[in-house]
C-alpha atoms as a PDB file:
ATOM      1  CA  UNK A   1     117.080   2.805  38.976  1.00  0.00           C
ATOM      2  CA  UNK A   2     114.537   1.307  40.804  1.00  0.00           C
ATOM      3  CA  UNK A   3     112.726   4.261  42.052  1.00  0.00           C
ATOM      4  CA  UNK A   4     112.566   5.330  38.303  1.00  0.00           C
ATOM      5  CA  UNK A   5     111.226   1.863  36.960  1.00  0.00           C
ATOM      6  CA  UNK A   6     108.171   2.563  40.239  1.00  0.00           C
ATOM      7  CA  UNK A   7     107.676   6.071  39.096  1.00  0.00           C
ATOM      8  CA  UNK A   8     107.455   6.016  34.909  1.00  0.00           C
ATOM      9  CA  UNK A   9     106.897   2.134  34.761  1.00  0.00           C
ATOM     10  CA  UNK A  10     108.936  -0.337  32.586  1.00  0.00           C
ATOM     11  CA  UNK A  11     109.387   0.289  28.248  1.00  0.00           C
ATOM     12  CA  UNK A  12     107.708  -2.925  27.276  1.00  0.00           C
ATOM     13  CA  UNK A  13     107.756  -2.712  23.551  1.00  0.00           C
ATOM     14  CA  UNK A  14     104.106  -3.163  21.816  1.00  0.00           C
ATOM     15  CA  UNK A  15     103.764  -6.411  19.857  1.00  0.00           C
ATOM     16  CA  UNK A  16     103.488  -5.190  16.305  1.00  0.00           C
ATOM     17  CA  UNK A  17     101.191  -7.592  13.677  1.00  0.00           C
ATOM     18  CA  UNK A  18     102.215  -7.679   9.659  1.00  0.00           C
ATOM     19  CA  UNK A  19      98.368  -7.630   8.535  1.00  0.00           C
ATOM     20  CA  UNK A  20      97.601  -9.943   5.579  1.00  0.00           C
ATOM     21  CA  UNK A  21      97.058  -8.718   2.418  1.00  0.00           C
ATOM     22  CA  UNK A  22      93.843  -9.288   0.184  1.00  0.00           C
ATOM     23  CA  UNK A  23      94.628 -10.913  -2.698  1.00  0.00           C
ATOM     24  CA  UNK A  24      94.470  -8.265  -5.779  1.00  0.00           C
ATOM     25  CA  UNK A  25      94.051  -9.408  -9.051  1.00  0.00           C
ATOM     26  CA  UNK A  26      97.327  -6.777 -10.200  1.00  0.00           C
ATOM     27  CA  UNK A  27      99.923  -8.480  -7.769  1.00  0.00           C
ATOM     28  CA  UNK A  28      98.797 -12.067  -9.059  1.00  0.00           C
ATOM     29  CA  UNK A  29      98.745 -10.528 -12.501  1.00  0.00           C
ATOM     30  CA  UNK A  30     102.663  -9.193 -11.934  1.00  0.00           C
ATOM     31  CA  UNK A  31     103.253 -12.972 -10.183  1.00  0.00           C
ATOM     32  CA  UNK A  32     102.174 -14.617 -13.153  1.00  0.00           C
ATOM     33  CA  UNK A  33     104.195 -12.894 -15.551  1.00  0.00           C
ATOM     34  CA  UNK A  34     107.004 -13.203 -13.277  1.00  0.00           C
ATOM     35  CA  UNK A  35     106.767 -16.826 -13.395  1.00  0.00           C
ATOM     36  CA  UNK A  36     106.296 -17.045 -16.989  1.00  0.00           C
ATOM     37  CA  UNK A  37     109.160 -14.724 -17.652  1.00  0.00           C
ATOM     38  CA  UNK A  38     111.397 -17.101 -15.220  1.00  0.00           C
ATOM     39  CA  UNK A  39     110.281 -20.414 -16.730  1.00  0.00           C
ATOM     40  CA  UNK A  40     110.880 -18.965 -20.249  1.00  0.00           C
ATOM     41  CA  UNK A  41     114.545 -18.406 -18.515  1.00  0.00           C
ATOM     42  CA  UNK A  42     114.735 -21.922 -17.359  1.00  0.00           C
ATOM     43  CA  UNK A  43     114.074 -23.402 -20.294  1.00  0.00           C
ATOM     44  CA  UNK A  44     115.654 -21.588 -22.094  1.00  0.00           C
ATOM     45  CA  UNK A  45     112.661 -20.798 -24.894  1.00  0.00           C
ATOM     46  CA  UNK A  46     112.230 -24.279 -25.623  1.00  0.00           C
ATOM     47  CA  UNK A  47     108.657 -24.830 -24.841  1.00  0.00           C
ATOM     48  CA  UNK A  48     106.005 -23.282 -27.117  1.00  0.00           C
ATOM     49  CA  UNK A  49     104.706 -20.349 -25.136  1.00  0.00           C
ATOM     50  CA  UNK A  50     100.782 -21.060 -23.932  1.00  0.00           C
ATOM     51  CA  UNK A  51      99.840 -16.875 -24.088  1.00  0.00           C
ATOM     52  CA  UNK A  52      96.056 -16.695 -22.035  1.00  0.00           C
ATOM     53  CA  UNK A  53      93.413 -14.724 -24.412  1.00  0.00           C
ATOM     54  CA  UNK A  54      91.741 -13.462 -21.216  1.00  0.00           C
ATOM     55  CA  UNK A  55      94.839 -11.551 -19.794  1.00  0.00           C
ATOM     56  CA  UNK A  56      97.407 -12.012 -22.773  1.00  0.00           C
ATOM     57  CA  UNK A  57      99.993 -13.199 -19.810  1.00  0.00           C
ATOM     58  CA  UNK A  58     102.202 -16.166 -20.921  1.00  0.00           C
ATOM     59  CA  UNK A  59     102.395 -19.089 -18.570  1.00  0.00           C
ATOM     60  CA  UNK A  60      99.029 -20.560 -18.771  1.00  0.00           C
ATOM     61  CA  UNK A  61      96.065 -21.829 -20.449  1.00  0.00           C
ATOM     62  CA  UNK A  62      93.019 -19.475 -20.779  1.00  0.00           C
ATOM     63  CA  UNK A  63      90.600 -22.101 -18.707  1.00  0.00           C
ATOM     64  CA  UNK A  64      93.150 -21.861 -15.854  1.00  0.00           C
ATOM     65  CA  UNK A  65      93.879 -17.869 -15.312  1.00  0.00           C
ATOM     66  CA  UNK A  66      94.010 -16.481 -12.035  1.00  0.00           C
ATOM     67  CA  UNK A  67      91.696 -13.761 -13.206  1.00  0.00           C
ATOM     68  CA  UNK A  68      88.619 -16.167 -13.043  1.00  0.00           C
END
């Protein structure tokens, strides 16, 4: 065993890195209906639904969507 660990070296695994992701305008798009879906779950309908005019997504006011 220890003439084979001289002769093809030792299996040292490489250290693998999860790159980041950029942030795309579709994933936060899909995360902010998610969350408006879920908080119209929560509360069971109760609150008046605040629909954005710039993306039609529910879950926030037009001044503060993500697509800006």
């Amino acid at each position: 065993m220890a003439q084979n660990t001289q002769q093809f070296g030792t299996r040292e695994s490489p250290i693998k890195r999860v790159n980041e992701i950029g942030s795309s305008s579709s994933v936060e798009s899909q995360l902010s209906y998610i969350t408006a879906i879920l908080n119209k779950i929560v509360t069971r309908g109760v609150q008046k639904a605040v629909i954005c005019d710039i993306c039609s997504l529910e879950g926030h006011p037009t001044d503060a969507c993500p697509t800006l």
